[in-house]
C-alpha atoms as a PDB file:
ATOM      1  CA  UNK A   1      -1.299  17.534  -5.233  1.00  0.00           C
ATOM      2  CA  UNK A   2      -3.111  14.701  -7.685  1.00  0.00           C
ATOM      3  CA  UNK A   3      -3.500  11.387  -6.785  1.00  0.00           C
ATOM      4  CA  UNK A   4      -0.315  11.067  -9.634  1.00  0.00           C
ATOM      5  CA  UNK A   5       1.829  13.237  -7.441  1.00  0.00           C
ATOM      6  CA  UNK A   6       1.110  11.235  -4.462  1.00  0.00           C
ATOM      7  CA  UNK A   7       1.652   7.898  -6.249  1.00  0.00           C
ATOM      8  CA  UNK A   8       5.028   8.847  -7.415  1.00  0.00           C
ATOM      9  CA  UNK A   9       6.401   9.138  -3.896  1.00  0.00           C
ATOM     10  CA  UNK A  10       4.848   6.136  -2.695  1.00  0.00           C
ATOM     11  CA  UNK A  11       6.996   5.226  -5.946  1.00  0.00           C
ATOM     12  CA  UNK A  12      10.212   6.576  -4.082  1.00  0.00           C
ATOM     13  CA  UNK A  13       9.639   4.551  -0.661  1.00  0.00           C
ATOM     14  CA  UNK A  14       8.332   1.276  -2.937  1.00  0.00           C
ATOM     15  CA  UNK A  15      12.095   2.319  -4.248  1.00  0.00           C
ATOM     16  CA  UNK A  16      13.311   2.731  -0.573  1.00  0.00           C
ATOM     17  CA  UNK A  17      12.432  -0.790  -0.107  1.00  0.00           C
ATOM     18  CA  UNK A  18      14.024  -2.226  -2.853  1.00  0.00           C
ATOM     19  CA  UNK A  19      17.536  -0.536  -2.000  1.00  0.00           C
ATOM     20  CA  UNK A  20      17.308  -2.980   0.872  1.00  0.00           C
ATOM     21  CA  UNK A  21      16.304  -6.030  -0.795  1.00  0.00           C
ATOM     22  CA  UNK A  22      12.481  -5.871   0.045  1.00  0.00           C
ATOM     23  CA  UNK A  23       9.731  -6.179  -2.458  1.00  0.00           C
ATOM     24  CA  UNK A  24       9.330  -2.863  -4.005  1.00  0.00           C
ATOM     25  CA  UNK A  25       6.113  -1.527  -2.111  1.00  0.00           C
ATOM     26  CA  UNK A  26       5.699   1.702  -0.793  1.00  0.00           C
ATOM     27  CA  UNK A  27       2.582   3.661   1.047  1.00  0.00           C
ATOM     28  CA  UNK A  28       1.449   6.741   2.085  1.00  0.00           C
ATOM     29  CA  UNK A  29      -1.029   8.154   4.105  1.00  0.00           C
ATOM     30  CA  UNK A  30      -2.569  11.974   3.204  1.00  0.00           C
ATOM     31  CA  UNK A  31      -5.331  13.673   5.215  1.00  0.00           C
ATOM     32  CA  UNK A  32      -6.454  17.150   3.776  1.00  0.00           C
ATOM     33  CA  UNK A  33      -3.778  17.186   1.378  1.00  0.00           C
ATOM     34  CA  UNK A  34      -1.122  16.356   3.739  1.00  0.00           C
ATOM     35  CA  UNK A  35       1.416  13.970   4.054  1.00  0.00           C
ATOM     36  CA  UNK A  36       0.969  12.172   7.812  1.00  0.00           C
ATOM     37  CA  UNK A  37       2.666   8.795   7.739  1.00  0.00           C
ATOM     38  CA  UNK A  38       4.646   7.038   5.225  1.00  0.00           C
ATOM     39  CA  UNK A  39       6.079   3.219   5.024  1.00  0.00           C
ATOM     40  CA  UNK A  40       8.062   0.665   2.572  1.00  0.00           C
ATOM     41  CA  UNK A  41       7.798  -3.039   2.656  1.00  0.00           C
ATOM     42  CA  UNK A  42      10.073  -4.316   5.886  1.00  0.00           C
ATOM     43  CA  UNK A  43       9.219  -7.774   6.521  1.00  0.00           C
ATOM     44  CA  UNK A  44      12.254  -9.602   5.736  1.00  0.00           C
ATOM     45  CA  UNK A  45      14.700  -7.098   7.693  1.00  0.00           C
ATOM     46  CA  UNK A  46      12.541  -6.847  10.192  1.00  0.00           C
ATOM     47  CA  UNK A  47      11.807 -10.608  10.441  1.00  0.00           C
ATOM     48  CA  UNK A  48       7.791  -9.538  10.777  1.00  0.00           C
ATOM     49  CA  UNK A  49       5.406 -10.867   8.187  1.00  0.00           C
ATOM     50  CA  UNK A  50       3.098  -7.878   9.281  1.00  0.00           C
ATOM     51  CA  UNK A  51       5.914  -5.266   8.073  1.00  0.00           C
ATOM     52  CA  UNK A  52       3.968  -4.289   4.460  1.00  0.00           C
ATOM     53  CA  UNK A  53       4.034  -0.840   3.638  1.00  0.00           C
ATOM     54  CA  UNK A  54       0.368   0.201   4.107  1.00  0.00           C
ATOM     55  CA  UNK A  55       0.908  -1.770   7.817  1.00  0.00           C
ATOM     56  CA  UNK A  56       3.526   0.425   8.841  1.00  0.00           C
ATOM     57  CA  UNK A  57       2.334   3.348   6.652  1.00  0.00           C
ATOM     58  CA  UNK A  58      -1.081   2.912   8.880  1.00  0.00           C
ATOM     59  CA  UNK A  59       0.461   2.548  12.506  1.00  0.00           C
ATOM     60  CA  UNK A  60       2.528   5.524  12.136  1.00  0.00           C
ATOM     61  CA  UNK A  61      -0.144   7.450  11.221  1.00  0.00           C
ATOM     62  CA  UNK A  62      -2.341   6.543  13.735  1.00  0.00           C
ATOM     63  CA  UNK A  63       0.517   7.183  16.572  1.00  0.00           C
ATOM     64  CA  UNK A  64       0.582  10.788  14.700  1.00  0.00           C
ATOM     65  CA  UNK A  65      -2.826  11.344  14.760  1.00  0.00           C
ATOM     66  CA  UNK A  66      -2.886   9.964  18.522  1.00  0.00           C
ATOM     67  CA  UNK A  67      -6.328   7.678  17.008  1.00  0.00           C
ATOM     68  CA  UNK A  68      -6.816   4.535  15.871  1.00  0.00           C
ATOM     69  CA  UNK A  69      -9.218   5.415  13.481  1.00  0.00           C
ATOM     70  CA  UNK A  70      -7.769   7.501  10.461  1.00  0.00           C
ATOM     71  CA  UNK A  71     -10.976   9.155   9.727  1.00  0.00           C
ATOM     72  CA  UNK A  72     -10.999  11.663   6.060  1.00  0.00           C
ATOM     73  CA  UNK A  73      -7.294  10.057   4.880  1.00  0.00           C
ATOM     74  CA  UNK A  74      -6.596   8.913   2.046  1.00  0.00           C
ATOM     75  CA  UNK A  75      -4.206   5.850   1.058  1.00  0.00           C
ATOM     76  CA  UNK A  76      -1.818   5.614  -1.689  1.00  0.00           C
ATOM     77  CA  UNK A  77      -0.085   2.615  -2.359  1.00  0.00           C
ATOM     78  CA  UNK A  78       2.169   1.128  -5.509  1.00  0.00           C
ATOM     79  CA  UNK A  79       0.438  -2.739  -5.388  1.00  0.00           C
ATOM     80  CA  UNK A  80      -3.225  -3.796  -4.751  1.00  0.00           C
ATOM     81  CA  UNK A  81      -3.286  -4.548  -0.789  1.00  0.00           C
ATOM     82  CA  UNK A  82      -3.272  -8.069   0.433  1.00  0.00           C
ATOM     83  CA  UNK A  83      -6.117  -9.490   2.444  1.00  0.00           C
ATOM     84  CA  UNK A  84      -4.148  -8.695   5.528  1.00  0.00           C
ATOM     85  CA  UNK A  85      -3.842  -5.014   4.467  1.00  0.00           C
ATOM     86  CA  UNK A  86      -7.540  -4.534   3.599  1.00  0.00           C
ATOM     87  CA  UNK A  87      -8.555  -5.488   7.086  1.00  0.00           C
ATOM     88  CA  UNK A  88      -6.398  -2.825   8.505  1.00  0.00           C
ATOM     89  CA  UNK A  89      -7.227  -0.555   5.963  1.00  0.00           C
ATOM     90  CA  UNK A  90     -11.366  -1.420   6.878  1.00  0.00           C
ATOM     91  CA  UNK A  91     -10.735  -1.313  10.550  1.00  0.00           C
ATOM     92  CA  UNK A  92      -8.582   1.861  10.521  1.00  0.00           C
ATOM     93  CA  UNK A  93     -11.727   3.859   8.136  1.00  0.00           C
ATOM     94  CA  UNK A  94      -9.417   4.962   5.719  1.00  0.00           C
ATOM     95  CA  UNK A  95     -11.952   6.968   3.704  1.00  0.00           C
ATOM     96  CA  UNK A  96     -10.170   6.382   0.417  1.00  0.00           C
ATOM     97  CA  UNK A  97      -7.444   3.864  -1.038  1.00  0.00           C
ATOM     98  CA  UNK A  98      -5.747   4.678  -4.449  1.00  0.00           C
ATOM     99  CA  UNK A  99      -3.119   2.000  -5.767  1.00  0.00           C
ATOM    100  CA  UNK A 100      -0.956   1.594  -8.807  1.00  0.00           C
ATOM    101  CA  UNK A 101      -0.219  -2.392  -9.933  1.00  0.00           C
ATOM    102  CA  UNK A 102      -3.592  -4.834  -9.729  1.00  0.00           C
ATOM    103  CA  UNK A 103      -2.322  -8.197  -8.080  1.00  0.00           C
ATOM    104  CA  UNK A 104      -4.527 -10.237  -9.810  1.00  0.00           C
ATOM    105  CA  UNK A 105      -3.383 -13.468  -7.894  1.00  0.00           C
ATOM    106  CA  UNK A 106      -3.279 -11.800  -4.102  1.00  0.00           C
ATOM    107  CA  UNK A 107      -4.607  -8.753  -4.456  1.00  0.00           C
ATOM    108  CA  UNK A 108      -7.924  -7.715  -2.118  1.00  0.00           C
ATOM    109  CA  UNK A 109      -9.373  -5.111  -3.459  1.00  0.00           C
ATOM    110  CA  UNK A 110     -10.897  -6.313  -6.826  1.00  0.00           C
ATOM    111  CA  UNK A 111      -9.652  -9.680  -7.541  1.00  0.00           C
ATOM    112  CA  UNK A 112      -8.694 -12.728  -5.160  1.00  0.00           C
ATOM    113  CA  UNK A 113     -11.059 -10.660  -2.712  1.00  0.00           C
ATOM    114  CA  UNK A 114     -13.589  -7.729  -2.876  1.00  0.00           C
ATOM    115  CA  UNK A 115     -13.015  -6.344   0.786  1.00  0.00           C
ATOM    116  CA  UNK A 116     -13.272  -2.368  -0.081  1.00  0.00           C
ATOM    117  CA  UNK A 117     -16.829  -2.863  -0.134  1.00  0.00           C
ATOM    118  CA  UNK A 118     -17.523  -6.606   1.560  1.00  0.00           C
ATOM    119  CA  UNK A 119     -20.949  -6.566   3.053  1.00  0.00           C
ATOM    120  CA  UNK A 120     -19.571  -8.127   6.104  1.00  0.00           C
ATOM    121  CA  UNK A 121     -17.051  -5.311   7.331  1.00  0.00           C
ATOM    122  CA  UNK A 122     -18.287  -2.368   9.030  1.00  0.00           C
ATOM    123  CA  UNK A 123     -16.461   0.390   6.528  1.00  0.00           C
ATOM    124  CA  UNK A 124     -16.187   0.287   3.475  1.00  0.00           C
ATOM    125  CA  UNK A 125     -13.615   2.097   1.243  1.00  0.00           C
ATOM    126  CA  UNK A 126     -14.134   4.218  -2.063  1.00  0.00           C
ATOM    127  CA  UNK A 127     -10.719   3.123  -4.013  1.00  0.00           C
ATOM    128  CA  UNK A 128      -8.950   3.577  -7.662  1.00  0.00           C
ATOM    129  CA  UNK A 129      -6.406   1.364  -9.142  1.00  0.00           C
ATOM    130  CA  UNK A 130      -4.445   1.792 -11.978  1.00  0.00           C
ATOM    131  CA  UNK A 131      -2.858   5.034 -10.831  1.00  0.00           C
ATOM    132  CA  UNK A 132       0.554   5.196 -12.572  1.00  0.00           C
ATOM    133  CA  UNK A 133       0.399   0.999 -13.423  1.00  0.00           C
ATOM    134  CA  UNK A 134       2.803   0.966 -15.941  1.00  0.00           C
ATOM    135  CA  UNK A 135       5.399   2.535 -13.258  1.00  0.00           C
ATOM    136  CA  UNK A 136       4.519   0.599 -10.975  1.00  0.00           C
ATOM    137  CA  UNK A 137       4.060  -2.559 -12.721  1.00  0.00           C
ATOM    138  CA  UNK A 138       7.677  -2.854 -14.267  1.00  0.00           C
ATOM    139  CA  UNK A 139       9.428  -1.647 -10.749  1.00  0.00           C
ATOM    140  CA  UNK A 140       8.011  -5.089  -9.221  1.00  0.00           C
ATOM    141  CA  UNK A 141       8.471  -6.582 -12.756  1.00  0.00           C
ATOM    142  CA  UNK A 142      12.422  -5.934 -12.574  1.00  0.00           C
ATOM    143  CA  UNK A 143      12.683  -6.710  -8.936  1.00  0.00           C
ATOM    144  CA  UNK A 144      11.603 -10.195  -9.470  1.00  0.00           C
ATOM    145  CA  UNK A 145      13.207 -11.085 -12.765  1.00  0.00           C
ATOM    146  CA  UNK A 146      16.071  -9.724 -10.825  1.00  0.00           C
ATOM    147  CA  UNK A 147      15.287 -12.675  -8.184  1.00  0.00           C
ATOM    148  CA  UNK A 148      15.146 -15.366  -9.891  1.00  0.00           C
ATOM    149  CA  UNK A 149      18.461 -14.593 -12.517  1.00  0.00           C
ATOM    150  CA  UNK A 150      20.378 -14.209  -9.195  1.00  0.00           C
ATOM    151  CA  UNK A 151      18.991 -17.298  -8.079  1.00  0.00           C
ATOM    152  CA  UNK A 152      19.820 -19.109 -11.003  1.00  0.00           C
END
């Protein structure tokens, strides 16, 4: 599968999340061309501020694998991670992170931050953003224009 294919189901759980009222996020983790954990954004039903989708994408995976290091895998996500994510992402060595929207106010990859390759961490992380953007970009464009007519 491309990094396309991939992105469009991370579209489907970032989708997942939305259905029940979570920002629209979704991740996925593949190693060797293989699907082995998936996760939507689930902090506000599960009251954890932890719950982002790469977060629970990442500790499934590593129960899976049975290792806390996810060695040769591959990310996908639909929204530049957050500093919070990045670290998990570093300390996990994910080889390889591929996102669709840029945050350019929170996002950790190549704008509020540079952590894929900060000179500080032990791992650093090959990435590509801009994988399916447009898709991705108007799904968390409608959910919050949504937000704040119903608040309104």
């Amino acid at each position: 599968m491309t990094d396309e294919d991939w992105m469009r189901h991370a579209i489907k759980l970032a989708q997942h999340a939305e259905n029940e009222g979570e920002v629209p996020v979704g991740a996925l983790l593949v190693k060797e061309d293989e699907l082995i954990a998936e996760g939507w954004n689930m902090p506000i039903g599960s009251c954890d501020p932890t719950a982002h989708a790469e977060i629970i994408a990442i500790r499934k995976a590593g129960a899976r694998q049975k290792n806390y290091r996810l060695i040769n895998t591959t990310l996908y996500v639909t929204l530049e991670p957050c500093v919070m994510c990045m670290g998990a992402i570093c300390h996990s060595r994910i080889q390889r992170l591929v996102f669709g929207a840029y945050d350019s106010k929170r996002g950790a990859v190549c704008h509020a931050l540079h952590l894929a390759d900060a000179p500080f961490l032990n791992h650093s992380v090959s990435w590509i953003g801009g994988i399916l953007e447009a898709d991705t970009s108007v799904l968390l464009s409608n959910f919050f224009q949504a937000k704040r007519l119903a608040s309104k």
